[in-house]
PDB file of N, CA and C in Angstrom:
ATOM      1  N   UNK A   1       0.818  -1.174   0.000  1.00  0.00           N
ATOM      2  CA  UNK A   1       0.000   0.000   0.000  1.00  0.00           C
ATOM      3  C   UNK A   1       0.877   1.259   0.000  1.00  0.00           C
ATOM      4  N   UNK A   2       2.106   1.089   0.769  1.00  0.00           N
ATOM      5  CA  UNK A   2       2.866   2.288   0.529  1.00  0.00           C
ATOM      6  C   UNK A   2       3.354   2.506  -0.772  1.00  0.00           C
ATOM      7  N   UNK A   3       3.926   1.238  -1.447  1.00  0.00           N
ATOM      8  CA  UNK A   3       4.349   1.673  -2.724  1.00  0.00           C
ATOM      9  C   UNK A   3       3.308   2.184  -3.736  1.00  0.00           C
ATOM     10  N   UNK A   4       1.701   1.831  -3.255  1.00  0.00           N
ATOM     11  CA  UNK A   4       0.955   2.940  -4.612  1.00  0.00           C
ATOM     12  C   UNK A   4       0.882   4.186  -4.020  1.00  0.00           C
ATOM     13  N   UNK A   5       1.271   4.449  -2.862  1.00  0.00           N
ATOM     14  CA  UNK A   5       0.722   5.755  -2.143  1.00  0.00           C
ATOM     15  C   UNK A   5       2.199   6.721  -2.812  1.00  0.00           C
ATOM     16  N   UNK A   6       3.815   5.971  -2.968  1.00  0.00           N
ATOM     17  CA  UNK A   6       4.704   6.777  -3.284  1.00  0.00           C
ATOM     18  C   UNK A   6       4.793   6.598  -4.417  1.00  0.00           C
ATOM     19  N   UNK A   7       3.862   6.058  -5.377  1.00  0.00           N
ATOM     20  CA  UNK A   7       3.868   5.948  -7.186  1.00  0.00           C
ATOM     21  C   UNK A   7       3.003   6.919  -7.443  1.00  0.00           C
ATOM     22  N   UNK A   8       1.986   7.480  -6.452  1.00  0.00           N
ATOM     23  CA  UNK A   8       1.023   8.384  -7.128  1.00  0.00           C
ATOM     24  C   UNK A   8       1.366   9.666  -6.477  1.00  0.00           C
ATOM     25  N   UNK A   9       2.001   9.546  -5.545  1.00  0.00           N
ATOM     26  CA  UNK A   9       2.985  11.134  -4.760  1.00  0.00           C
ATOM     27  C   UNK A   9       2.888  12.102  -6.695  1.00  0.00           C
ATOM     28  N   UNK A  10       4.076  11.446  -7.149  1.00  0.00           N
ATOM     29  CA  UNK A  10       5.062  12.537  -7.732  1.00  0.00           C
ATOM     30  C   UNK A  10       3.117  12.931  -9.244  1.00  0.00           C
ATOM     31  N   UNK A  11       2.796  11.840  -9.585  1.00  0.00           N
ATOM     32  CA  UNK A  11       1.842  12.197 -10.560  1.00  0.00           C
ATOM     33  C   UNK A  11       0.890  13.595  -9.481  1.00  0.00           C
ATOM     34  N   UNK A  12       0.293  13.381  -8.249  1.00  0.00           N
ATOM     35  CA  UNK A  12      -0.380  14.322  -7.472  1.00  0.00           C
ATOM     36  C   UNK A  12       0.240  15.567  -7.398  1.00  0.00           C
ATOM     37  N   UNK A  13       1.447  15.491  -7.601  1.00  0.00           N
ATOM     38  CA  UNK A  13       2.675  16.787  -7.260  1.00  0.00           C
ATOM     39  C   UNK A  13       2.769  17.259  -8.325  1.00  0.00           C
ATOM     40  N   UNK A  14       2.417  17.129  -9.962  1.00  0.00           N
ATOM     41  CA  UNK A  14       2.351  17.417 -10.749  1.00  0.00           C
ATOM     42  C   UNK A  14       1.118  18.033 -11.469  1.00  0.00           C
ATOM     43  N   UNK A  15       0.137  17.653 -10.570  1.00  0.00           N
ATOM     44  CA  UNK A  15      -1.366  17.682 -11.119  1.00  0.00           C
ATOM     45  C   UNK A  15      -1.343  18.825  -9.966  1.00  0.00           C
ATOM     46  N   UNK A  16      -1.109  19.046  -9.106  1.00  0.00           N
ATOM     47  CA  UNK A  16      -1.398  20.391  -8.148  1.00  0.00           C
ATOM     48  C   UNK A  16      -0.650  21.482  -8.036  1.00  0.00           C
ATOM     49  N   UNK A  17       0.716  21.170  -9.059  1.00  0.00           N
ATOM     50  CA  UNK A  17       1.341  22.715  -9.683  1.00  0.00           C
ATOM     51  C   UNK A  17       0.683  23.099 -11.193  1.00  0.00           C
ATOM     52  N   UNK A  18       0.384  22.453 -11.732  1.00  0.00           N
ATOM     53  CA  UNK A  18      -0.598  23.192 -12.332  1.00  0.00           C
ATOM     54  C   UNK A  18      -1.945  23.692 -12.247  1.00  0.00           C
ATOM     55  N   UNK A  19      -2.267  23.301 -10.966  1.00  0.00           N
ATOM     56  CA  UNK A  19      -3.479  24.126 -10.007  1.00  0.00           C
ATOM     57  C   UNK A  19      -3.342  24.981  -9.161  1.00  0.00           C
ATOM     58  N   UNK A  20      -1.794  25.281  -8.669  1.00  0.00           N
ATOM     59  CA  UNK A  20      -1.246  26.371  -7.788  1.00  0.00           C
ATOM     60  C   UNK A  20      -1.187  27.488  -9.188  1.00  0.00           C
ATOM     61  N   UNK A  21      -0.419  26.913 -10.502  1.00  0.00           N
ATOM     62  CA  UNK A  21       0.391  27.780 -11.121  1.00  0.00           C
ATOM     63  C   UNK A  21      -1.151  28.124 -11.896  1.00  0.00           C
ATOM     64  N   UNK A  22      -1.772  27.936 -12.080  1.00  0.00           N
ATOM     65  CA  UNK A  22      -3.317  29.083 -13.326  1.00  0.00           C
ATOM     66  C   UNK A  22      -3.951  29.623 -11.693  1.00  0.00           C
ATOM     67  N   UNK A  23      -4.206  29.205 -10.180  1.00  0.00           N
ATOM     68  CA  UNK A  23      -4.650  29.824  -9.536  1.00  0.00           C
ATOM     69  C   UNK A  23      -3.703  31.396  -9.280  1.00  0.00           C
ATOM     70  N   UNK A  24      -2.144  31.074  -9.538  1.00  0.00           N
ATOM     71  CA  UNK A  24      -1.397  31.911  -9.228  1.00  0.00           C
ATOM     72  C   UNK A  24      -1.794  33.483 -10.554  1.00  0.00           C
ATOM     73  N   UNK A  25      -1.947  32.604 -11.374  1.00  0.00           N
ATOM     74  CA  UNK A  25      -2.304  33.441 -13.034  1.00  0.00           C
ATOM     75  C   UNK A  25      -3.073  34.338 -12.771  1.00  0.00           C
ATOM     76  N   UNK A  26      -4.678  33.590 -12.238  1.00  0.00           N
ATOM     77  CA  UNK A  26      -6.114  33.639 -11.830  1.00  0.00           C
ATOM     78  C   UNK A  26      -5.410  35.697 -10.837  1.00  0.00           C
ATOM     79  N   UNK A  27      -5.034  34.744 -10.127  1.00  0.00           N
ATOM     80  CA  UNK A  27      -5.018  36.058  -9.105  1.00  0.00           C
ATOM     81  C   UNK A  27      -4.186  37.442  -9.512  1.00  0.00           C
ATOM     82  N   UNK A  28      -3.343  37.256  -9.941  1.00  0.00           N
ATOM     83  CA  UNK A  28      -2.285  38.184 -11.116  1.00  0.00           C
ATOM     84  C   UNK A  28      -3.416  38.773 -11.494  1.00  0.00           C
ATOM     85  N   UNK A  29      -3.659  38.501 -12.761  1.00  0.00           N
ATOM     86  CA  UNK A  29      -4.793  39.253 -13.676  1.00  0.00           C
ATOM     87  C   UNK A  29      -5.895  39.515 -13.501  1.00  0.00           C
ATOM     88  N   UNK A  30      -6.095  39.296 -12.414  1.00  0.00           N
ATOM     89  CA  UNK A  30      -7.671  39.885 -11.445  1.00  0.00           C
ATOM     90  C   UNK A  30      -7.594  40.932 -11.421  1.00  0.00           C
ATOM     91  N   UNK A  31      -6.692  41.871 -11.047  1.00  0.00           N
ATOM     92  CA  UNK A  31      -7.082  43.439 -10.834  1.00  0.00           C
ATOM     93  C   UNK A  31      -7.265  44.194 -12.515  1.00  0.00           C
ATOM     94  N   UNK A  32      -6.693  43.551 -13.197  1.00  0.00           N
ATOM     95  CA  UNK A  32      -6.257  44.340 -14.797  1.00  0.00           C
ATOM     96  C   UNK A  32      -7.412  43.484 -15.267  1.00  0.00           C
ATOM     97  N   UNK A  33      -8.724  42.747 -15.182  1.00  0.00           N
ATOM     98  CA  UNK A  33      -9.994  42.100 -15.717  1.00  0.00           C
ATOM     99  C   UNK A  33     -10.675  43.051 -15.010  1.00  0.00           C
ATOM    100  N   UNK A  34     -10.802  43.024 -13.033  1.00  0.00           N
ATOM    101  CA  UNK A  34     -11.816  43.496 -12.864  1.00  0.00           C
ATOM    102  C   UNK A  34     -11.686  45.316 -13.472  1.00  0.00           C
ATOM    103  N   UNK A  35     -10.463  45.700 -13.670  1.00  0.00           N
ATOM    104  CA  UNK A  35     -10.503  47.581 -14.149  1.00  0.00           C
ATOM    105  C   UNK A  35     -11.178  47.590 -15.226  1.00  0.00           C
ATOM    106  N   UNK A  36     -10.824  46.662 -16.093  1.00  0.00           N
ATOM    107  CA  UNK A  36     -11.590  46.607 -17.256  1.00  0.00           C
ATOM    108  C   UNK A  36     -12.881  46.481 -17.663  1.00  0.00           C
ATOM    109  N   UNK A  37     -13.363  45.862 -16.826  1.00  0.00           N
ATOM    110  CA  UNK A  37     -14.725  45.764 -16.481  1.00  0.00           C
ATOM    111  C   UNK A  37     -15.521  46.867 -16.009  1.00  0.00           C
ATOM    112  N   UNK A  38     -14.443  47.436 -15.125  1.00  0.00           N
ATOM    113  CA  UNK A  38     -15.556  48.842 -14.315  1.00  0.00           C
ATOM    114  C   UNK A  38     -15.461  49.383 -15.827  1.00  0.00           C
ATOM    115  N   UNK A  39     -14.231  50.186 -16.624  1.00  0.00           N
ATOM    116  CA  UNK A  39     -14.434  50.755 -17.465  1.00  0.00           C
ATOM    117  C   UNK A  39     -15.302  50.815 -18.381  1.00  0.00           C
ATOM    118  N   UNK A  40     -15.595  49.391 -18.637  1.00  0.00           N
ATOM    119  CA  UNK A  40     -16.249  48.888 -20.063  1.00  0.00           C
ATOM    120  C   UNK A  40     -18.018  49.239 -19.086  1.00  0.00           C
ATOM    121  N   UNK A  41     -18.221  48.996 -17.857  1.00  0.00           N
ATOM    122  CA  UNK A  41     -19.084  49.693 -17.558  1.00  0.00           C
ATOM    123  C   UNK A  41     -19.572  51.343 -17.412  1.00  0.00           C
ATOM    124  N   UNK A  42     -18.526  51.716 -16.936  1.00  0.00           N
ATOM    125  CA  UNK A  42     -18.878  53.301 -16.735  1.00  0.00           C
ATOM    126  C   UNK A  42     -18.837  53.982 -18.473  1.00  0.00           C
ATOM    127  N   UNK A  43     -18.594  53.444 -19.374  1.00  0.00           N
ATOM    128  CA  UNK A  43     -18.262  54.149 -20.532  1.00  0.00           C
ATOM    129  C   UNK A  43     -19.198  53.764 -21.183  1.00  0.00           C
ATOM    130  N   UNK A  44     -20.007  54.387 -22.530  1.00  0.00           N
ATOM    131  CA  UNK A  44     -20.900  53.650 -23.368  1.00  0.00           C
ATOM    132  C   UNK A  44     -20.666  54.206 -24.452  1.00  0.00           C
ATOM    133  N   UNK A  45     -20.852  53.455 -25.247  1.00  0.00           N
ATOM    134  CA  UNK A  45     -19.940  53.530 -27.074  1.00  0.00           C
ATOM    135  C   UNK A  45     -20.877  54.164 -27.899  1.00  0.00           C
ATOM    136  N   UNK A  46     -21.072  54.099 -29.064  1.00  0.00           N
ATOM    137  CA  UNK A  46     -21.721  55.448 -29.722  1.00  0.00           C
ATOM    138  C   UNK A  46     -23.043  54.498 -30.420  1.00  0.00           C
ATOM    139  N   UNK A  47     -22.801  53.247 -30.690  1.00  0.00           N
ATOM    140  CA  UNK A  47     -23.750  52.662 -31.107  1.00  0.00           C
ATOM    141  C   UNK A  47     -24.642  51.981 -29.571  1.00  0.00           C
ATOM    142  N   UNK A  48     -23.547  51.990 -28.169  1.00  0.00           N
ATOM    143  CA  UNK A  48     -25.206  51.804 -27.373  1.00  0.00           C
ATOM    144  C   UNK A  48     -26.279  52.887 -27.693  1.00  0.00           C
ATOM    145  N   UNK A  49     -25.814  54.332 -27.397  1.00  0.00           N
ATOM    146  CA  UNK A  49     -25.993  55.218 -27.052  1.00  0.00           C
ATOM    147  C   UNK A  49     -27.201  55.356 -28.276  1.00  0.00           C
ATOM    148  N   UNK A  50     -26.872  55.409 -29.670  1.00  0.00           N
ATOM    149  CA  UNK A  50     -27.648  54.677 -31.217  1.00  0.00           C
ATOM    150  C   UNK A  50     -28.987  54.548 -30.622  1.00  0.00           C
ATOM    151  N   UNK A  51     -28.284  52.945 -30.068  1.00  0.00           N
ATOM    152  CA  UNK A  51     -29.793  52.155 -29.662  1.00  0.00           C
ATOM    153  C   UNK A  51     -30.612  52.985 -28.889  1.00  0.00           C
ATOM    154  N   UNK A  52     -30.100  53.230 -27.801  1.00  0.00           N
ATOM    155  CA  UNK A  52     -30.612  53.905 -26.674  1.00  0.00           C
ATOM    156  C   UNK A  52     -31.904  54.836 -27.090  1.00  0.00           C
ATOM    157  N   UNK A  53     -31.284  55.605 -28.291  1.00  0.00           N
ATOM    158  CA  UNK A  53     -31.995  56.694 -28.591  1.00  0.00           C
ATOM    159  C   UNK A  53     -33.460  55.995 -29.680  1.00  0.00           C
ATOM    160  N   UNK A  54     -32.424  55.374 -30.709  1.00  0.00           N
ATOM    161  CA  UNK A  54     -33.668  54.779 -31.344  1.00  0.00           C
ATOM    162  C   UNK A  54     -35.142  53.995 -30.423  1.00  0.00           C
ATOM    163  N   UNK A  55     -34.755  53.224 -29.359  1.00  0.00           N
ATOM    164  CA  UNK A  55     -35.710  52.770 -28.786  1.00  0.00           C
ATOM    165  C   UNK A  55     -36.732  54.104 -28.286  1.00  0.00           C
ATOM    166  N   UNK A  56     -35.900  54.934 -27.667  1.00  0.00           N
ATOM    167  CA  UNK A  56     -36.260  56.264 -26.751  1.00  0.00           C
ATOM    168  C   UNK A  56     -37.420  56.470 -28.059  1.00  0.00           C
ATOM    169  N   UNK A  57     -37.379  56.792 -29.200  1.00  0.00           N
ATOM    170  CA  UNK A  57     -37.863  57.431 -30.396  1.00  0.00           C
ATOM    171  C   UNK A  57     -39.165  56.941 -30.826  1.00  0.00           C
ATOM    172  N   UNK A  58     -38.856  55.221 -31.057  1.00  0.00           N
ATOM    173  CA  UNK A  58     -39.543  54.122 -31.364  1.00  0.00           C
ATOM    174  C   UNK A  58     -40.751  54.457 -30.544  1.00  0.00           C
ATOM    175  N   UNK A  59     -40.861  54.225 -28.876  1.00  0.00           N
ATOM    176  CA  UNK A  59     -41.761  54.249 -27.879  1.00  0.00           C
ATOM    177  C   UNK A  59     -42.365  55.659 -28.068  1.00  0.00           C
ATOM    178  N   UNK A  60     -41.815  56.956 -28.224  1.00  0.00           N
ATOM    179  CA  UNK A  60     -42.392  58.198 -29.013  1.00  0.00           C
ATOM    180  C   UNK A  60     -43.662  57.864 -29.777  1.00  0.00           C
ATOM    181  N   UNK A  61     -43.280  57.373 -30.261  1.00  0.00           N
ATOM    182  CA  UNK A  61     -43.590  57.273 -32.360  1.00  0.00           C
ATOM    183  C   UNK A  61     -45.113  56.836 -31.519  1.00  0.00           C
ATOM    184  N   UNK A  62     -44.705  55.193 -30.961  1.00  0.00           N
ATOM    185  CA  UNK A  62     -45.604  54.415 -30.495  1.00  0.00           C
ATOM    186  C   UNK A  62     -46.793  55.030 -29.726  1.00  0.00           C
ATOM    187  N   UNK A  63     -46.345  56.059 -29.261  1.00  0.00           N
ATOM    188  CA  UNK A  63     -47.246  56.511 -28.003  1.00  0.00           C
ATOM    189  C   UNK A  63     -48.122  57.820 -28.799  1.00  0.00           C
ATOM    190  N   UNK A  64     -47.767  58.289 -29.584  1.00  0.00           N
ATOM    191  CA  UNK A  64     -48.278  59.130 -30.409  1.00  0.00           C
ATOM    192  C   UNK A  64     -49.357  58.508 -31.449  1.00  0.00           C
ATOM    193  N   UNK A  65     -48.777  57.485 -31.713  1.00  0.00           N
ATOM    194  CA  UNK A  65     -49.901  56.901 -32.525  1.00  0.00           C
ATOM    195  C   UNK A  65     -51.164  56.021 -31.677  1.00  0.00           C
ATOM    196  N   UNK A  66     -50.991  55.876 -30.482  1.00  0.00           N
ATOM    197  CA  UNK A  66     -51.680  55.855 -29.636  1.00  0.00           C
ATOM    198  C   UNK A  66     -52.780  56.879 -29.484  1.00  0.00           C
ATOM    199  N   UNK A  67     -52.083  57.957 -29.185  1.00  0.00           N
ATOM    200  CA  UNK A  67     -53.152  59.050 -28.990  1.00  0.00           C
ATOM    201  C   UNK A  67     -53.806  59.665 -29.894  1.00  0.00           C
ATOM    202  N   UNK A  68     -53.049  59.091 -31.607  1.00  0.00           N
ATOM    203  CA  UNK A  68     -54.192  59.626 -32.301  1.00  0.00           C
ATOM    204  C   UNK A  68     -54.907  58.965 -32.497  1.00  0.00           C
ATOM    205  N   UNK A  69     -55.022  57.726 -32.349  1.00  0.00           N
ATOM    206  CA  UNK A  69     -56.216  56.540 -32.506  1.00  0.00           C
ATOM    207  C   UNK A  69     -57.046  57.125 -31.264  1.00  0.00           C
ATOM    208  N   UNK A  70     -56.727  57.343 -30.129  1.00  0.00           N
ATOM    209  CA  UNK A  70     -57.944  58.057 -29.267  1.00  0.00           C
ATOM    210  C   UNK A  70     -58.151  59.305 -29.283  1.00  0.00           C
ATOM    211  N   UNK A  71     -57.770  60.542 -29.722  1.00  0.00           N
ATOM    212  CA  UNK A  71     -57.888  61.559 -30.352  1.00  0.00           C
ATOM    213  C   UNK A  71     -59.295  61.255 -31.687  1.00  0.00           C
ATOM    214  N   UNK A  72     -58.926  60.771 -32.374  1.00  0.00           N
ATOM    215  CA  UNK A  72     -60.071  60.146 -33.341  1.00  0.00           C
ATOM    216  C   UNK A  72     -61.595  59.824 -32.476  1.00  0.00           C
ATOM    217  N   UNK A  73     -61.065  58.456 -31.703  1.00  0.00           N
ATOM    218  CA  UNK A  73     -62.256  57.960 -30.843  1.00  0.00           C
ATOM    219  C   UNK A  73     -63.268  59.119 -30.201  1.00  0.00           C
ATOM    220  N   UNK A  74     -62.279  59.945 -29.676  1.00  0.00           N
ATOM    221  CA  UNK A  74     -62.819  61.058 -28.736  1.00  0.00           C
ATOM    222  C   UNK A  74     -63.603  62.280 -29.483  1.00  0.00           C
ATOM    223  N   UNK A  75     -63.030  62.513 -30.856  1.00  0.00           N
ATOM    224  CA  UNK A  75     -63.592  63.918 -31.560  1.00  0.00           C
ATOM    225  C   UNK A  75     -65.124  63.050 -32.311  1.00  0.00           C
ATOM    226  N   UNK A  76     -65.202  61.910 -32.589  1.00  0.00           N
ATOM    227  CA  UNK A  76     -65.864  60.802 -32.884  1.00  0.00           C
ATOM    228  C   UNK A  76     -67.096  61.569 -31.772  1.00  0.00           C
ATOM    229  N   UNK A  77     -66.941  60.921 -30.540  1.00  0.00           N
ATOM    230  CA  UNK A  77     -68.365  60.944 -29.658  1.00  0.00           C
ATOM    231  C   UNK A  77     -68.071  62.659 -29.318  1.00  0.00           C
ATOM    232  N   UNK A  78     -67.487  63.630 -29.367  1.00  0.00           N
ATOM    233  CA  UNK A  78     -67.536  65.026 -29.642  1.00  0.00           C
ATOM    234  C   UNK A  78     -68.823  65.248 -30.484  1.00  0.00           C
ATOM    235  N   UNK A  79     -68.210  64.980 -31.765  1.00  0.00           N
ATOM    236  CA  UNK A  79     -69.138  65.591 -32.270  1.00  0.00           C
ATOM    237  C   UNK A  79     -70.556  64.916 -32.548  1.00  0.00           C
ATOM    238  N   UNK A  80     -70.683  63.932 -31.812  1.00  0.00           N
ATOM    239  CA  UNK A  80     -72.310  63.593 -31.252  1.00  0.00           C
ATOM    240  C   UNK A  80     -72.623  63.980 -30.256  1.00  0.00           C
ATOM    241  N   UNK A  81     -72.092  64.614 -29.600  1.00  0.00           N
ATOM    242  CA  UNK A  81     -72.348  65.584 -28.340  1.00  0.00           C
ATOM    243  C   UNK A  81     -71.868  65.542 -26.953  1.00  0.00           C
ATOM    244  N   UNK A  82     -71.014  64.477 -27.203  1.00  0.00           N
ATOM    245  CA  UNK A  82     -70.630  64.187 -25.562  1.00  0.00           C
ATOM    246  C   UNK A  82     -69.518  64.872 -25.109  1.00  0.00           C
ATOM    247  N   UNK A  83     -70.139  65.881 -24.129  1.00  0.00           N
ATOM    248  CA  UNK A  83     -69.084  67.013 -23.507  1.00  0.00           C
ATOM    249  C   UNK A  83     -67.544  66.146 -22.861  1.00  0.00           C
ATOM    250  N   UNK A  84     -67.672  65.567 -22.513  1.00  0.00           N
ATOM    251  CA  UNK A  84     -66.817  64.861 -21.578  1.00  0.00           C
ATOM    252  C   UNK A  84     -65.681  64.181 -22.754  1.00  0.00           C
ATOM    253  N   UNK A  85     -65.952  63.631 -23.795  1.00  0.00           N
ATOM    254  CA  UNK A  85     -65.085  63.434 -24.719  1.00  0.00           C
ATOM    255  C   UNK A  85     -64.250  63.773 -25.654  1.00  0.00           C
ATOM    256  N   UNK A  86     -65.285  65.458 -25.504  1.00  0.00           N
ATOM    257  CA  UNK A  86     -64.793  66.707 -26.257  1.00  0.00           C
ATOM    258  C   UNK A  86     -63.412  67.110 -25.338  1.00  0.00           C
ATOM    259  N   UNK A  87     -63.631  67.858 -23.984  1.00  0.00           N
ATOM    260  CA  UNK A  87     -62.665  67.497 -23.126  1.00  0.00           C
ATOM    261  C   UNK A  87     -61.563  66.710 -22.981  1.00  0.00           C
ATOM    262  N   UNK A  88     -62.051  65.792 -23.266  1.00  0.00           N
ATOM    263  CA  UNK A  88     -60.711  64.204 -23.743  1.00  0.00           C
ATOM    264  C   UNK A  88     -60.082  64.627 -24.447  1.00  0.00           C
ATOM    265  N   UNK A  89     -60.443  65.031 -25.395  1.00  0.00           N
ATOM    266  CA  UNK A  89     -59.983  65.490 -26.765  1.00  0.00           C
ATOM    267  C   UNK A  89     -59.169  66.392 -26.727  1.00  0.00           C
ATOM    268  N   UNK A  90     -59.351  66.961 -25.954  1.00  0.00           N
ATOM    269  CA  UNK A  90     -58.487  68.465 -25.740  1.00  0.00           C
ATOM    270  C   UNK A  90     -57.416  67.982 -25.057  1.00  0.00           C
ATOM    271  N   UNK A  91     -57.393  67.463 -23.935  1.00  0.00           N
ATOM    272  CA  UNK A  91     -56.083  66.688 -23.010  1.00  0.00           C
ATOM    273  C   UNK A  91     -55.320  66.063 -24.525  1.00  0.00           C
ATOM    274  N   UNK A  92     -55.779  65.353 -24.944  1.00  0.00           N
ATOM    275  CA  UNK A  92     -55.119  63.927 -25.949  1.00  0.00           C
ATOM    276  C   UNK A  92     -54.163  65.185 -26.952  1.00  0.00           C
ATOM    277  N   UNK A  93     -55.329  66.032 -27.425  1.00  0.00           N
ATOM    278  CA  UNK A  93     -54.351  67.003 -28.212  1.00  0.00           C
ATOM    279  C   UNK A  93     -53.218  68.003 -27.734  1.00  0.00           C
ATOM    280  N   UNK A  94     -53.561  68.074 -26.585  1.00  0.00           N
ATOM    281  CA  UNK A  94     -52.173  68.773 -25.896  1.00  0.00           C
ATOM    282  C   UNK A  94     -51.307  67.808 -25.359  1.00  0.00           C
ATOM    283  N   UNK A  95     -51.233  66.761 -24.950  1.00  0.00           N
ATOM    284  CA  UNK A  95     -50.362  65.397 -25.077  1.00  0.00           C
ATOM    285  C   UNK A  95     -49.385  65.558 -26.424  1.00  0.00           C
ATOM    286  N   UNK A  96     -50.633  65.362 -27.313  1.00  0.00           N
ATOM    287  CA  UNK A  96     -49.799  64.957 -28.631  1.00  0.00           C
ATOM    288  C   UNK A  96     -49.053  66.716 -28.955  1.00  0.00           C
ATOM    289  N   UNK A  97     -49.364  67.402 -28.549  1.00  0.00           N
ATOM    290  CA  UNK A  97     -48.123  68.439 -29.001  1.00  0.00           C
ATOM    291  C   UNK A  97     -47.375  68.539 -28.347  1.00  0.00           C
ATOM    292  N   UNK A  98     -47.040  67.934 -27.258  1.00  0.00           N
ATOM    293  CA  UNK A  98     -45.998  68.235 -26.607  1.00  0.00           C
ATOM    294  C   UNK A  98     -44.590  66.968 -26.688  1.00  0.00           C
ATOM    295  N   UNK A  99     -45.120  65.980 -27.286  1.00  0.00           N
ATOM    296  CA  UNK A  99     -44.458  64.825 -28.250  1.00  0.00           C
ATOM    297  C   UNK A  99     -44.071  65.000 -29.537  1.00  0.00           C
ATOM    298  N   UNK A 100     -44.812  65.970 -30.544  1.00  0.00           N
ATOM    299  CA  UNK A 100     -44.372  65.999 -31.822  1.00  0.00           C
ATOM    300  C   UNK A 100     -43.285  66.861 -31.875  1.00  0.00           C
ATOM    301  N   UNK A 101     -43.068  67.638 -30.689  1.00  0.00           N
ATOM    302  CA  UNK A 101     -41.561  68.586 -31.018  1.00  0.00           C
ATOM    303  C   UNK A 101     -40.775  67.536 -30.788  1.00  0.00           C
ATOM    304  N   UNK A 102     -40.263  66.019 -29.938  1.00  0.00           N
ATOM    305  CA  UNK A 102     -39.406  65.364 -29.836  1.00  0.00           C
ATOM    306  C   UNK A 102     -38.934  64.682 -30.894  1.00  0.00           C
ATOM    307  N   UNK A 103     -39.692  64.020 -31.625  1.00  0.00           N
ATOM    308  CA  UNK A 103     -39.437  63.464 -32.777  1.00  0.00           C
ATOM    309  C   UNK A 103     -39.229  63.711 -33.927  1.00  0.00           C
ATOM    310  N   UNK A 104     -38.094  63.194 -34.651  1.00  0.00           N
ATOM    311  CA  UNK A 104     -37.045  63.422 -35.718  1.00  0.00           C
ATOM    312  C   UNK A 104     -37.917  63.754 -36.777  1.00  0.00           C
ATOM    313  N   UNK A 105     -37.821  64.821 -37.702  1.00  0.00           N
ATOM    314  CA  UNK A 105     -38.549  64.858 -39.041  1.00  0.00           C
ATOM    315  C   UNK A 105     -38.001  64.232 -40.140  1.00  0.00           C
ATOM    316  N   UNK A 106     -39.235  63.584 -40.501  1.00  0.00           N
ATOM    317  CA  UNK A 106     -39.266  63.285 -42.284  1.00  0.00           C
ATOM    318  C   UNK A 106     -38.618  64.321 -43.085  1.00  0.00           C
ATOM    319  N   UNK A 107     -37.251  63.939 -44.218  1.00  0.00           N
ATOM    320  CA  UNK A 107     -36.707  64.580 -44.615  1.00  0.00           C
ATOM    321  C   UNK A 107     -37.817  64.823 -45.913  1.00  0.00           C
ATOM    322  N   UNK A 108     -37.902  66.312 -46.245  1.00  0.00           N
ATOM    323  CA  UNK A 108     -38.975  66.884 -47.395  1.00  0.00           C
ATOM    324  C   UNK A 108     -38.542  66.801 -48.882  1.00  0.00           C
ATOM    325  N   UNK A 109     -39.376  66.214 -49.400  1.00  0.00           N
ATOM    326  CA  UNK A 109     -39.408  66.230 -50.949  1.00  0.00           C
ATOM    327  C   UNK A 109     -38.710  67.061 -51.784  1.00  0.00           C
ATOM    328  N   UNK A 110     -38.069  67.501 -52.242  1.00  0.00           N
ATOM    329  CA  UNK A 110     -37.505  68.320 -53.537  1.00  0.00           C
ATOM    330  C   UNK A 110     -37.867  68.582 -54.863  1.00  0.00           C
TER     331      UNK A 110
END
């Protein structure tokens, strides 16, 4: 029993310096991964920033066309007489102007 215990010594002694030596690596290059990381967090590149905006725009667009589908609904029972929708109407349309200055214009015909 001793002789498998001193046949597998030197193979174990070999198999646990290369688990000292990448833990030794591991710990080295920890500070120069995690900096990199904060950086790559605190900084944002020109195409997040892209997205960022396009979505920002998209949900615009979206929400505007929202309110003119109820803008419609509302001038709809307006002009059958219902005070209260007329009213609606008026909120929905001052909504929607205060959204159409945000969004990008359609470049004009020539």
């Amino acid at each position: 029993m001793r002789r498998h215990a001193l046949l597998l010594m030197p193979i174990t002694a070999l198999m646990l310096s290369g688990c000292l030596a990448k833990a030794m690596v591991d710990v080295a290059t920890l500070p120069v991964r995690a900096a990199g990381k904060g950086v790559d967090m605190i900084t944002t590149s020109q195409s997040e920033r892209d997205e960022k905006r396009g979505r920002e725009m998209r949900k615009q667009e979206e929400r505007l066309g929202r309110l003119e589908r109820e803008y419609g609904r509302a001038m709809d029972d307006c002009e059958e007489g219902n005070r209260r929708a007329c009213d609606r109407a008026q909120n929905i349309y001052a909504e929607m102007q205060q959204i159409i200055p945000t969004l990008p214009r359609a470049p004009r015909d020539q």
